[in-house]
N, C-alpha and C. Protein backbone atom coordinates (compact mmCIF):
# COMPACT_ATOMS: atom_id res chain seq x y z
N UNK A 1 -4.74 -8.29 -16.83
CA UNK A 1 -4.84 -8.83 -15.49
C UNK A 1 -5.19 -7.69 -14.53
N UNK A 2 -6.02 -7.85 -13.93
CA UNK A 2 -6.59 -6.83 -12.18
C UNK A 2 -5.75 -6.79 -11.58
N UNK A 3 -5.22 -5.92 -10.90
CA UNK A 3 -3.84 -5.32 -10.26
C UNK A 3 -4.61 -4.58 -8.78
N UNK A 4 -4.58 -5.47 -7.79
CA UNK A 4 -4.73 -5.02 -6.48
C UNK A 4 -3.56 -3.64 -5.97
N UNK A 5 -3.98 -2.54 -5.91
CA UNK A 5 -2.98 -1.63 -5.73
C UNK A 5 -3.05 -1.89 -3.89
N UNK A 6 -1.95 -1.34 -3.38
CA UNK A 6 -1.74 -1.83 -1.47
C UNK A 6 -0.42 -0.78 -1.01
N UNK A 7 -0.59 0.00 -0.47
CA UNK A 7 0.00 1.29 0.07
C UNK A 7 0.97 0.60 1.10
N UNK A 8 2.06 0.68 1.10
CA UNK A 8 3.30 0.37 2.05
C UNK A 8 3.66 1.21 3.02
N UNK A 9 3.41 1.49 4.10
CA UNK A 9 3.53 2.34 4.91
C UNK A 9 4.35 2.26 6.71
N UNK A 10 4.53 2.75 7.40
CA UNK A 10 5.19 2.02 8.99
C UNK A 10 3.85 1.86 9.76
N UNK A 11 2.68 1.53 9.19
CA UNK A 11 1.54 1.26 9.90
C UNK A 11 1.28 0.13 10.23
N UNK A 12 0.81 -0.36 11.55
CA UNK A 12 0.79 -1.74 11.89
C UNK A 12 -0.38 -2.25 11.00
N UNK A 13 -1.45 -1.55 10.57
CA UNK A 13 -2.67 -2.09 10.00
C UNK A 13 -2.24 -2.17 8.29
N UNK A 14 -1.30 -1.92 7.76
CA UNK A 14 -0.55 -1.97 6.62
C UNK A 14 -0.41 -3.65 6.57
N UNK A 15 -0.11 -4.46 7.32
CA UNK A 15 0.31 -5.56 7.25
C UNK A 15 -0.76 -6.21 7.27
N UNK A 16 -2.26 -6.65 7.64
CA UNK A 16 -3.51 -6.70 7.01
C UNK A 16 -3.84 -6.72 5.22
N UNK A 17 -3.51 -5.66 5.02
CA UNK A 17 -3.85 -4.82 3.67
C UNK A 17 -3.12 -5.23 2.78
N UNK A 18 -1.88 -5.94 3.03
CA UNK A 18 -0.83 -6.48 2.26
C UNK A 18 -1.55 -7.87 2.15
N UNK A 19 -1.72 -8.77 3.16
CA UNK A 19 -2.62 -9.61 3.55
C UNK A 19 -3.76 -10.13 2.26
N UNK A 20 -4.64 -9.11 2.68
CA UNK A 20 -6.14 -9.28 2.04
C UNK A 20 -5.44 -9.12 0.21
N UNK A 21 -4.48 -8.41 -0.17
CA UNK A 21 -4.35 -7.81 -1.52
C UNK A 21 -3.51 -9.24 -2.22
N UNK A 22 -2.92 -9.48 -1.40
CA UNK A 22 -2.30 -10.80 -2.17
C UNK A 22 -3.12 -11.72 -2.21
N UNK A 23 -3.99 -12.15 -1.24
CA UNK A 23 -4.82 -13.22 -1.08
C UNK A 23 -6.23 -13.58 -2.20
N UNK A 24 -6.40 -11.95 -2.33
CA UNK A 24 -7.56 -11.69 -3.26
C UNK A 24 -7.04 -12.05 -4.70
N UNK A 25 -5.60 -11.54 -5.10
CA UNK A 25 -5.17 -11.80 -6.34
C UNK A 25 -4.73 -13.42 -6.43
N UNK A 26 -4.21 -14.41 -5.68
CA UNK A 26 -4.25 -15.33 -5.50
C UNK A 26 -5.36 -15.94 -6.33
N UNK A 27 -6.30 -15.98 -5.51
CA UNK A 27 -7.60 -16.43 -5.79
C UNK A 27 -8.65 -15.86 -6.89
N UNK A 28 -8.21 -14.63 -7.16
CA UNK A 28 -9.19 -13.84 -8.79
C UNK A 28 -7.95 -13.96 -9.74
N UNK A 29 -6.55 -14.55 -9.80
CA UNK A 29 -5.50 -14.20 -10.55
C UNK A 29 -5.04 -12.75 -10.98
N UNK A 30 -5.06 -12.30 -10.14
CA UNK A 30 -4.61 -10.90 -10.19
C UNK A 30 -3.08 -10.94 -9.80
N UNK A 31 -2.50 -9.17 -10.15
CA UNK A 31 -1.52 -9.07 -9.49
C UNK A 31 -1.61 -8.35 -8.32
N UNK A 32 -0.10 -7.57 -7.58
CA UNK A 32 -0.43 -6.80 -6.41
C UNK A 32 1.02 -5.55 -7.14
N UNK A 33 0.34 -4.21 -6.81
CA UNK A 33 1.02 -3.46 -6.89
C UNK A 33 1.25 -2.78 -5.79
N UNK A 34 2.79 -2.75 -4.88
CA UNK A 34 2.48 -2.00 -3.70
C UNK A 34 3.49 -0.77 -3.82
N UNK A 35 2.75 0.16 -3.68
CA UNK A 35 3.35 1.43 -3.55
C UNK A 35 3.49 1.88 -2.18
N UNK A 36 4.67 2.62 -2.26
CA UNK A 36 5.08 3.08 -0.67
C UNK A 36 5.49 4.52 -1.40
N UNK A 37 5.40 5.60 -0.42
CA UNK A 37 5.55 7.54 -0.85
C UNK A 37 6.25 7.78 0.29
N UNK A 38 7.46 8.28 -0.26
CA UNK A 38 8.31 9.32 0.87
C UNK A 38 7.29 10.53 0.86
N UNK A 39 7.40 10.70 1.97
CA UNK A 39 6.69 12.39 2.38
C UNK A 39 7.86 13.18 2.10
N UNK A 40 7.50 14.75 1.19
CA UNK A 40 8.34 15.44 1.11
C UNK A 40 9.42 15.62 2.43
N UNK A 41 8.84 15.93 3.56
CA UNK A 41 9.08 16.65 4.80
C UNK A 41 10.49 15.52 5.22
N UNK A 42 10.45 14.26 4.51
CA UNK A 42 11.35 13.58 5.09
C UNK A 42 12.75 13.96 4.41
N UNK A 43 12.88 14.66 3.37
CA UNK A 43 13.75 14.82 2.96
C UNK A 43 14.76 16.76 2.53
N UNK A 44 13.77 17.49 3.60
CA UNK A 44 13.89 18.83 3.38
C UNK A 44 14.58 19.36 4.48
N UNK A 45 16.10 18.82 3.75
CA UNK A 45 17.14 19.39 4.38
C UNK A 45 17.87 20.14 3.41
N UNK A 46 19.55 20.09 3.79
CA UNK A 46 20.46 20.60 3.15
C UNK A 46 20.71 19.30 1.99
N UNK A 47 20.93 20.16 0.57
CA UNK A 47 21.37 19.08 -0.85
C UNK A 47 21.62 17.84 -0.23
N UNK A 48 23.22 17.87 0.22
CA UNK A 48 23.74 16.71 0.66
C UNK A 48 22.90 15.58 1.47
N UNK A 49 22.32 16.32 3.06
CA UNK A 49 21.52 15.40 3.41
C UNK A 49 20.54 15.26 2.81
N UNK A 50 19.42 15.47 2.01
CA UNK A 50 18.27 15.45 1.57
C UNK A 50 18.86 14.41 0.87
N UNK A 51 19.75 14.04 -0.37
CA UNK A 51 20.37 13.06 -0.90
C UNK A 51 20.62 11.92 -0.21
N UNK A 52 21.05 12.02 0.75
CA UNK A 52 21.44 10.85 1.85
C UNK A 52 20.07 10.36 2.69
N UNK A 53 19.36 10.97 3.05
CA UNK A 53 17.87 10.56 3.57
C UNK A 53 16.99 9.88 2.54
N UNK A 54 17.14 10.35 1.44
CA UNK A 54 16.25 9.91 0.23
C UNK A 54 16.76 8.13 0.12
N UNK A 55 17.77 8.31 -0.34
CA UNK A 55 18.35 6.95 -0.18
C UNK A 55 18.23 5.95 1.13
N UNK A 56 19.02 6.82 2.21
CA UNK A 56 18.03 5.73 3.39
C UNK A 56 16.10 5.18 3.14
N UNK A 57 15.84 6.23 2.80
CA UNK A 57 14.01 6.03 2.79
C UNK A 57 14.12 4.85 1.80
N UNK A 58 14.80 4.82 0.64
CA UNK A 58 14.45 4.10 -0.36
C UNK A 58 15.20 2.80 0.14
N UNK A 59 15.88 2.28 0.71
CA UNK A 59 16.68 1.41 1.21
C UNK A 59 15.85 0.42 2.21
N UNK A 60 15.36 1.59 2.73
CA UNK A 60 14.52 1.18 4.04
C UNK A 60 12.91 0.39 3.59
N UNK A 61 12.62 1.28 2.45
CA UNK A 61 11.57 0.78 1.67
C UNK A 61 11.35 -0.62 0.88
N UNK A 62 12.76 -1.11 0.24
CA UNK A 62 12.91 -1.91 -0.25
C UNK A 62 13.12 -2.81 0.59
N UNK A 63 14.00 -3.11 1.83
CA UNK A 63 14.11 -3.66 2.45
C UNK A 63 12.65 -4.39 3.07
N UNK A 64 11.47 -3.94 3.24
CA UNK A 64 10.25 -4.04 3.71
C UNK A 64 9.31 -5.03 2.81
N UNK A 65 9.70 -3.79 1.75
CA UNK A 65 9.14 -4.99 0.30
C UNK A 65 9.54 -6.23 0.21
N UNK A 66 10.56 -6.42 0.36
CA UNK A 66 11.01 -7.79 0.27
C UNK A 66 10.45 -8.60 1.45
N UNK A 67 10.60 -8.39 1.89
CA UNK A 67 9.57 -9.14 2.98
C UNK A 67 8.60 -9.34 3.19
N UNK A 68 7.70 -8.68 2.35
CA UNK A 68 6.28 -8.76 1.88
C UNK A 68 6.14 -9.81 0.71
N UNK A 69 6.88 -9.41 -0.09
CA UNK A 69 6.93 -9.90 -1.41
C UNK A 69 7.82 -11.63 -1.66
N UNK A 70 8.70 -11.76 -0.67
CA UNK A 70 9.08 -13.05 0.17
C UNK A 70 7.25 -13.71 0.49
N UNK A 71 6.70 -13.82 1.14
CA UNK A 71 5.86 -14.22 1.68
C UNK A 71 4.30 -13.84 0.42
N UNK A 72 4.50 -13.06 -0.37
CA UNK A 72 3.43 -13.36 -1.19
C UNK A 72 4.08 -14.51 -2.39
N UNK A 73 5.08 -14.39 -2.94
CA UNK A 73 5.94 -15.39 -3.71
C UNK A 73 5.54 -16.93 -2.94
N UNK A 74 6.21 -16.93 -2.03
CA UNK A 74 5.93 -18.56 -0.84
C UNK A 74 4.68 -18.64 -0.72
N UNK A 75 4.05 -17.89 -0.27
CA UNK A 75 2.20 -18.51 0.31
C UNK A 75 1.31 -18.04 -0.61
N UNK A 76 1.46 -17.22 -1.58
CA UNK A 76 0.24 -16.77 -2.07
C UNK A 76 0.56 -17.19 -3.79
N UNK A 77 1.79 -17.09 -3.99
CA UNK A 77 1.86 -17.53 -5.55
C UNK A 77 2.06 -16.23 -6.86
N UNK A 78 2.06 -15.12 -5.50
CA UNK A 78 2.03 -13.95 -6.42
C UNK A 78 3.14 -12.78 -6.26
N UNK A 79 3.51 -12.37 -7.68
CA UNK A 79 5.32 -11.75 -7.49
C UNK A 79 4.43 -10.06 -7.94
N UNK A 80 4.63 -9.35 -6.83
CA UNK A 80 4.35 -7.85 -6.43
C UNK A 80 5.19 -7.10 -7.36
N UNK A 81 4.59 -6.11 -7.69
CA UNK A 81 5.78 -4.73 -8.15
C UNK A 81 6.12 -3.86 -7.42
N UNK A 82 7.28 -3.36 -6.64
CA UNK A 82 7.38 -2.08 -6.27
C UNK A 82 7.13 -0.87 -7.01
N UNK A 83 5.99 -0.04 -6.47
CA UNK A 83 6.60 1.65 -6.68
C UNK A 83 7.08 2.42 -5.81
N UNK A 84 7.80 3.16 -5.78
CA UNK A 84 8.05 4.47 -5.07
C UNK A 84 8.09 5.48 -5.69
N UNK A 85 7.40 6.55 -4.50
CA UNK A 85 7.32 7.91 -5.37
C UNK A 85 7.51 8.57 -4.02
N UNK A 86 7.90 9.95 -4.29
CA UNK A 86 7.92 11.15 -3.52
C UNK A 86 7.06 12.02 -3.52
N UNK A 87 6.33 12.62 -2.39
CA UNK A 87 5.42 13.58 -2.71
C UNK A 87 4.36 12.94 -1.25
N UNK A 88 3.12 13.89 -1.70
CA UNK A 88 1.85 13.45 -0.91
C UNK A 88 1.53 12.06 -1.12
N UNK A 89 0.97 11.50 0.07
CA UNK A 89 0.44 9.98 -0.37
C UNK A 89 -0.59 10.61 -1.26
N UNK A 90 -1.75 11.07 -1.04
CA UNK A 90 -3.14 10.60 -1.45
C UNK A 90 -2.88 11.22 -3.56
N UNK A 91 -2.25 12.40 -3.49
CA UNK A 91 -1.82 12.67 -4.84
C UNK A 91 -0.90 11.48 -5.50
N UNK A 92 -0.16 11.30 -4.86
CA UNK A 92 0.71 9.95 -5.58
C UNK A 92 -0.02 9.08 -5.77
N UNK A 93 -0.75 8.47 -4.89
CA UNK A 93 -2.23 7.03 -4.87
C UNK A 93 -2.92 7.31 -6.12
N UNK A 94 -3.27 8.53 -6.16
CA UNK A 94 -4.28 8.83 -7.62
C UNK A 94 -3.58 9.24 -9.13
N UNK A 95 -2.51 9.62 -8.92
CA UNK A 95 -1.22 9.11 -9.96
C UNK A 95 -1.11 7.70 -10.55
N UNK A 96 -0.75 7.24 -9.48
CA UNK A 96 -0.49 5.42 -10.10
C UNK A 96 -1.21 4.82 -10.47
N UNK A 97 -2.76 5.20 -9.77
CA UNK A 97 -3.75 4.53 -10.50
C UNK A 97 -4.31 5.20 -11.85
N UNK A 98 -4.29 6.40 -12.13
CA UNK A 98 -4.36 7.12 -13.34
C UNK A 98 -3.31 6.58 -14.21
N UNK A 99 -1.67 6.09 -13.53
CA UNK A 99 -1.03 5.30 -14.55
C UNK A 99 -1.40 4.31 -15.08
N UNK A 100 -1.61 3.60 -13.84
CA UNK A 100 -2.22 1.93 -14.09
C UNK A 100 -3.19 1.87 -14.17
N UNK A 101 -3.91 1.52 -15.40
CA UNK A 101 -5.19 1.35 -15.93
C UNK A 101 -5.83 0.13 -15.40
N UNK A 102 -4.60 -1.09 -15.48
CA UNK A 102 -4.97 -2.40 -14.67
C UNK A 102 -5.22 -2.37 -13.59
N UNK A 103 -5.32 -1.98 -12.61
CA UNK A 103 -5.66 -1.50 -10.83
C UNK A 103 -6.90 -1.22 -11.07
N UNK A 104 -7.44 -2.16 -10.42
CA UNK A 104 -8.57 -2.54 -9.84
C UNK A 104 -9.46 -2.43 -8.39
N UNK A 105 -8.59 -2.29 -7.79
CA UNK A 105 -9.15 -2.14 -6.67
C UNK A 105 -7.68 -1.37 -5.63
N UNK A 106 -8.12 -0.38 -4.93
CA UNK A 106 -7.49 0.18 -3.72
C UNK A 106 -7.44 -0.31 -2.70
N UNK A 107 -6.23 -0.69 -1.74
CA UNK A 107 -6.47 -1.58 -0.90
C UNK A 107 -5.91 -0.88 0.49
N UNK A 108 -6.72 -0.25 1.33
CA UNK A 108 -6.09 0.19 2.55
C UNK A 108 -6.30 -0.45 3.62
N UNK A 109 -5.20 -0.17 5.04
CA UNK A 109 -5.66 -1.10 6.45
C UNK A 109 -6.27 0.39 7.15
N UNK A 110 -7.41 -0.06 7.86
CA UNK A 110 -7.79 1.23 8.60
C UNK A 110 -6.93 0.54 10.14
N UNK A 111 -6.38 1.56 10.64
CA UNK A 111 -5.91 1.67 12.31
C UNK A 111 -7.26 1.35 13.22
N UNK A 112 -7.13 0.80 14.90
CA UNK A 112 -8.17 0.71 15.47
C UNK A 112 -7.96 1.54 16.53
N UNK A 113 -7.04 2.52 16.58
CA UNK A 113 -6.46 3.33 17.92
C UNK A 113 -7.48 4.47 17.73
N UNK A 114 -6.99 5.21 18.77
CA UNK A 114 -7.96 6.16 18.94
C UNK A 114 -8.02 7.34 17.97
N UNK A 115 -7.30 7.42 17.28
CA UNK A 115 -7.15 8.28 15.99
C UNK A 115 -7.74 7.76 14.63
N UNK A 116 -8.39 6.87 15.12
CA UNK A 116 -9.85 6.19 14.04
C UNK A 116 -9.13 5.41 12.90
N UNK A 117 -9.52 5.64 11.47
CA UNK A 117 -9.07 4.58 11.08
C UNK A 117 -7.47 5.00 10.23
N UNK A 118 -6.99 6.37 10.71
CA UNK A 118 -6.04 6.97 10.13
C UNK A 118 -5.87 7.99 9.10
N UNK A 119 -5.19 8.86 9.30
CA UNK A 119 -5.43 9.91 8.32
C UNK A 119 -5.43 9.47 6.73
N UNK A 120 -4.19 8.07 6.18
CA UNK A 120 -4.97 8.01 4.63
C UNK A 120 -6.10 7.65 4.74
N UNK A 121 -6.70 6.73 5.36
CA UNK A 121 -7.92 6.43 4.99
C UNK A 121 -9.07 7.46 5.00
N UNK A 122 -8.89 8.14 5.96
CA UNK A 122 -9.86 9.68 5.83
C UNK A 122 -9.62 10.15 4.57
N UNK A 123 -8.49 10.42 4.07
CA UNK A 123 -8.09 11.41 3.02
C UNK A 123 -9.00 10.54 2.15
N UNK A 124 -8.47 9.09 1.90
CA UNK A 124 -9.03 8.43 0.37
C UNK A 124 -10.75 8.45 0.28
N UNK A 125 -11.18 8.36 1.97
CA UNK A 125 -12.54 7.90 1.91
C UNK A 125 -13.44 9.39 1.18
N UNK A 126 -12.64 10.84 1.26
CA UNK A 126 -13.00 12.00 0.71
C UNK A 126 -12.87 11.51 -0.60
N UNK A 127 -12.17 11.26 -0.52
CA UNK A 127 -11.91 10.88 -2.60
C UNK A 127 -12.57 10.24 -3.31
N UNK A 128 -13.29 8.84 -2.43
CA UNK A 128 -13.67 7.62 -2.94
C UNK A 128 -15.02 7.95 -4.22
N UNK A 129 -15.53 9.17 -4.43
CA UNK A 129 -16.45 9.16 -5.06
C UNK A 129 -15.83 9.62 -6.56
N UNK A 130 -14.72 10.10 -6.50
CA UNK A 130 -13.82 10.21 -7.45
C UNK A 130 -12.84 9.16 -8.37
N UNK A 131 -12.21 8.45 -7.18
CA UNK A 131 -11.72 7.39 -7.86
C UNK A 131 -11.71 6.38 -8.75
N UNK A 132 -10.62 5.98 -9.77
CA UNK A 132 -10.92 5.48 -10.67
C UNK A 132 -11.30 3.63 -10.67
N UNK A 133 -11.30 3.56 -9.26
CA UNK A 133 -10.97 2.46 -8.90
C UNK A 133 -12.47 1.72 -7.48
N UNK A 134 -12.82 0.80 -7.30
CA UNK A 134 -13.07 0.74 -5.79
C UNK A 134 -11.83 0.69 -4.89
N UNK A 135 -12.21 1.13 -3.62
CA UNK A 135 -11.55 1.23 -2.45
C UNK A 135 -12.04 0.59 -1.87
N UNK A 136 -11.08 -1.09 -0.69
CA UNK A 136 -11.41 -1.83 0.02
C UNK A 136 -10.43 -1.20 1.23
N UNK A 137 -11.37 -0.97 2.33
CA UNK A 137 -10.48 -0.75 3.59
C UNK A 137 -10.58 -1.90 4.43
N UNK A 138 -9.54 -2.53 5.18
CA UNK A 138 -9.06 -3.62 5.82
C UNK A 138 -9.20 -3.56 7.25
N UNK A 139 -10.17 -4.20 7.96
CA UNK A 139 -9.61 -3.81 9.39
C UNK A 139 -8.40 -4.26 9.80
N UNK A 140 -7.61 -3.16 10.50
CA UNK A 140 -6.24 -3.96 11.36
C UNK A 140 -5.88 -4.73 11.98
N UNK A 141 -7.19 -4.76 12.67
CA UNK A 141 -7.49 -5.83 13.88
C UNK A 141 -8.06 -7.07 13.69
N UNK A 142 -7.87 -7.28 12.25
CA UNK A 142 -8.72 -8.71 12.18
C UNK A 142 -7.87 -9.97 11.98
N UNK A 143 -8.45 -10.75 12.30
CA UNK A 143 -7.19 -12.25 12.59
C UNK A 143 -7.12 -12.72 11.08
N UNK A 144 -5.74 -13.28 11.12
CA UNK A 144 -5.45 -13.72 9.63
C UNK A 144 -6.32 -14.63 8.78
N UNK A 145 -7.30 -15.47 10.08
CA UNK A 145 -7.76 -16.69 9.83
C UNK A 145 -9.12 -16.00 9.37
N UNK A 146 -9.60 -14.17 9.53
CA UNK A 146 -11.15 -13.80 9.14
C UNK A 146 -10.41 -13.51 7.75
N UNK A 147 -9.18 -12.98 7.53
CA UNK A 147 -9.04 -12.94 6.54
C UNK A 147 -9.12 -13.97 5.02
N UNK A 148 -8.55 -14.54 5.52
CA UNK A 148 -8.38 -15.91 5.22
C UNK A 148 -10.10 -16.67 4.61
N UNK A 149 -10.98 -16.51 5.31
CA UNK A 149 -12.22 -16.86 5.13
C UNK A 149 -12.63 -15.72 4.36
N UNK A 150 -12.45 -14.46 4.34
CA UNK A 150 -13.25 -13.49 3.70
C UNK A 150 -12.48 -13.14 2.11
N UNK A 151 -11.30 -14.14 1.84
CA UNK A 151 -10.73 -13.56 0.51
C UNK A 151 -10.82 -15.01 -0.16
């Protein structure tokens, strides 16, 4: 089965990308794999706290998922996998898909603010000639209903 991979992130254009990745597997019978990456930096404290932040992150993470994964289960018909990993996004992104052979396609939301379409998507769009995968970038700004018509 084709495994829509979809990056979990606190980005408003993340919720798009979640969007288009379930919708597409819906309709090609695919699955959705969504990975979310603690950034090192979030957790480079002292033992104790670094332990205690890690766990908030992961708490906080799951918590999100489910709410994604609530709403692809109900409307779309399709039950997501969590990953989490620690580290760089764009090294972790090319990890999982080097894991997952089934991933098929990369699924990012580009931002519409003035900081363009966001630093992963810059990073991946450097990569894209590398990857093992295509890369679909999502506009943020697009109504559920273009989505909706375009998947």
């Amino acid at each position: 089965m084709r495994k829509f991979l979809v990056v979990l992130d606190d980005t408003r254009e993340c919720l798009n990308a979640m969007r288009f990745a379930a919708m597409r597997a819906n309709h090609t019978g695919g699955g959705v794999i969504i990975l979310s990456v603690i950034p090192p930096d979030e957790y480079q404290h002292w033992i104790g706290v670094a332990e205690i932040m890690r766990e908030e992150a992961r708490e906080r993470i799951e918590a999100h998922f489910e709410v994604f994964a609530k709403w692809m289960r109900d409307r779309q018909g399709v039950e997501p996998e969590l990953v989490i990993r620690e580290g760089e996004p764009v090294p972790e992104i090319i990890a999982v898909m080097d894991e997952h052979p089934e991933i098929g396609v990369l699924v990012l939301g580009a931002g519409s603010g003035k900081g363009g379409a966001g630093p992963l998507v810059s990073q991946m769009v450097k990569q894209a000639g590398t990857l093992p995968c295509p890369l679909t970038i999502v506009p943020g700004e697009m109504s559920k209903e273009k989505l909706e018509q375009i998947t």
